[in-house]
C-alpha atoms as a PDB file:
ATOM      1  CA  UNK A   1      14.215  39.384  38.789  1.00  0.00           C
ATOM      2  CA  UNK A   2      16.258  36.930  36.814  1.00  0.00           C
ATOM      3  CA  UNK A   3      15.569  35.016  34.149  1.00  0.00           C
ATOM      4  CA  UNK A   4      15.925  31.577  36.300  1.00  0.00           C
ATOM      5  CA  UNK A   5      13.677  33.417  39.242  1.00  0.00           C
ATOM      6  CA  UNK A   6      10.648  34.136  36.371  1.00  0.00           C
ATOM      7  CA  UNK A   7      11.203  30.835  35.039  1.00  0.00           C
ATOM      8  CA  UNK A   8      10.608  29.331  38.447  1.00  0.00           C
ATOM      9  CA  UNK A   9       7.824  31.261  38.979  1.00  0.00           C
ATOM     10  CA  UNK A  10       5.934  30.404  35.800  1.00  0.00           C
ATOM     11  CA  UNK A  11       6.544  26.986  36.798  1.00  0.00           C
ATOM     12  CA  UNK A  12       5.417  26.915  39.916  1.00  0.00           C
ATOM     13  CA  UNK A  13       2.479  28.974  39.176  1.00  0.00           C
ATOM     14  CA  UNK A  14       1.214  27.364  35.911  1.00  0.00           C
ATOM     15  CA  UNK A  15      -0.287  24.256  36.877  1.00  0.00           C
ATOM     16  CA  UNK A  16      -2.313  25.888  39.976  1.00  0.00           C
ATOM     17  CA  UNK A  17      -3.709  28.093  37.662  1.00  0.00           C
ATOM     18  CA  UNK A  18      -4.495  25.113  34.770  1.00  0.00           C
ATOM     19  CA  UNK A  19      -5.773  23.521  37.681  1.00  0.00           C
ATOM     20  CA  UNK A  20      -8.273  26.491  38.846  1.00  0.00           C
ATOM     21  CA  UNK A  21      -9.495  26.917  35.646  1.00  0.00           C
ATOM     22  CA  UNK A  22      -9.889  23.041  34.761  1.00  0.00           C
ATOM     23  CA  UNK A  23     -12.095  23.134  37.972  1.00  0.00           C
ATOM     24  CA  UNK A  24     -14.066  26.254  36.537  1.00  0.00           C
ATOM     25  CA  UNK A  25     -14.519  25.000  33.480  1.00  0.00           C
ATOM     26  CA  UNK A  26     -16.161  21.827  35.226  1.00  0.00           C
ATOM     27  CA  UNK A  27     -18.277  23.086  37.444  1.00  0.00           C
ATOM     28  CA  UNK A  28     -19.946  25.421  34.574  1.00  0.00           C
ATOM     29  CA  UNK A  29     -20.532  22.256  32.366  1.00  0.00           C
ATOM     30  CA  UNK A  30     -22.048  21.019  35.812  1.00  0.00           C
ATOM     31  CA  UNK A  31     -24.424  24.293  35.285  1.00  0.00           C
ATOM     32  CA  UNK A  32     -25.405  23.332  32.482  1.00  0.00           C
ATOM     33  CA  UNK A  33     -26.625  19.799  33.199  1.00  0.00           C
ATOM     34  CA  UNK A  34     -28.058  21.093  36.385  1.00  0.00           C
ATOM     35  CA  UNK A  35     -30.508  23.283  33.100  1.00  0.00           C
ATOM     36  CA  UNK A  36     -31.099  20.624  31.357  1.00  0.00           C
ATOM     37  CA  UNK A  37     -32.377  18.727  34.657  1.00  0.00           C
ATOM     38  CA  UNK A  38     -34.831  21.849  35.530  1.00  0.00           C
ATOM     39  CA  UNK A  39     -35.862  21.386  31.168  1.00  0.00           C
ATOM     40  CA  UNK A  40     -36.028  18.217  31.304  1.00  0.00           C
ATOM     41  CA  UNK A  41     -38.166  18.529  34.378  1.00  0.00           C
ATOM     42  CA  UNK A  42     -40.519  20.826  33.557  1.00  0.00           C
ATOM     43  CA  UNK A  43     -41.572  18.791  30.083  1.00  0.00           C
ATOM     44  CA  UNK A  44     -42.015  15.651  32.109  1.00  0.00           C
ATOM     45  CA  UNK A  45     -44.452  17.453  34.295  1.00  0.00           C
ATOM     46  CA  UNK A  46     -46.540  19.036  31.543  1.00  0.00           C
ATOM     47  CA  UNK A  47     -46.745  14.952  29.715  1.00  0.00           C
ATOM     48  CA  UNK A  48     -47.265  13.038  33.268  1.00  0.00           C
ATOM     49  CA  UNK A  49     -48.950  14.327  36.050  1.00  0.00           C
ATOM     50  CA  UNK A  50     -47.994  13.061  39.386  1.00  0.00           C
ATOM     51  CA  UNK A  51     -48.639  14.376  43.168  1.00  0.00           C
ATOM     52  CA  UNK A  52     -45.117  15.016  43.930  1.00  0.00           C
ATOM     53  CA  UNK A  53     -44.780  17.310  41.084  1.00  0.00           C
ATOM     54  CA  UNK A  54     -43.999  20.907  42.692  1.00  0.00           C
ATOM     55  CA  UNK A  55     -41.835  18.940  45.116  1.00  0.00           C
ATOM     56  CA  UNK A  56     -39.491  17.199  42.115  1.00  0.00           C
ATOM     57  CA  UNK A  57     -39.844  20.730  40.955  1.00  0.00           C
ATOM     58  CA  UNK A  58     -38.546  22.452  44.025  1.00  0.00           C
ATOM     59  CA  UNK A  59     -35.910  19.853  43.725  1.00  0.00           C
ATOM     60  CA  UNK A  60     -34.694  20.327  40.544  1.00  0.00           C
ATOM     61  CA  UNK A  61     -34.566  24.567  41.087  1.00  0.00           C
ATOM     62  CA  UNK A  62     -32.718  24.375  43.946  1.00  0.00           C
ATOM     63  CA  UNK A  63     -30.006  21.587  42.492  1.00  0.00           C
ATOM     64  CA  UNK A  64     -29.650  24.867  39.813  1.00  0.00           C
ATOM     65  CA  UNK A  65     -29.366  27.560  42.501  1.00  0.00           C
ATOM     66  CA  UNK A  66     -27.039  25.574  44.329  1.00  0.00           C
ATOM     67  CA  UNK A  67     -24.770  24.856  41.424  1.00  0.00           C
ATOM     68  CA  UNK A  68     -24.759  28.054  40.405  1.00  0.00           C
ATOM     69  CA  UNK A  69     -23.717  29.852  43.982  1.00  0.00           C
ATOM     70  CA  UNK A  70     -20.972  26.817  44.383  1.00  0.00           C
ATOM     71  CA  UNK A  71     -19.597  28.020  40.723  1.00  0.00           C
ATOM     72  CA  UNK A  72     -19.535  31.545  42.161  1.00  0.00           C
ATOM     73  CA  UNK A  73     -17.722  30.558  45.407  1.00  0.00           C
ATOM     74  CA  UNK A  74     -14.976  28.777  43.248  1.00  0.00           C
ATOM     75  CA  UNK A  75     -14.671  31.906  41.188  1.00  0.00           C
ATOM     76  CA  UNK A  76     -14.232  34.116  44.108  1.00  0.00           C
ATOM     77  CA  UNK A  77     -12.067  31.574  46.299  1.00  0.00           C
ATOM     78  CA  UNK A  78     -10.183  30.459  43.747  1.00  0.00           C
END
């Protein structure tokens, strides 16, 4: 490989892989606002309590859950 085929290469490949970890990056600050939702959830219920609560519960767990599996399906497809 020449010098001009590796530098092609790196420059090709370099901003798909900025890009794929930018987006990684991303979704696991999204994880950890998705936390602080199921936190900030779980304090609200123990001040106020309202009828709905196990459903805004249920809610909030599964918004977790499914931003966790969608991190873990960009880290195996990407």
């Amino acid at each position: 490989m020449t010098l001009n085929q590796l530098l092609t290469f790196l420059f090709n490949f370099f901003p798909w892989g900025f890009t794929k970890l930018a987006i990684l990056i991303l979704i696991g600050l999204y994880i950890i606002f998705a936390a602080i939702i199921v936190r900030q959830e779980t304090l609200m219920s123990k001040v106020v309590e309202i009828p709905f609560s196990p459903i805004l519960r249920v809610t909030a767990i599964s918004h977790f859950i499914a931003s966790v599996v969608i991190f873990l399906l960009a880290f195996i497809l990407l």
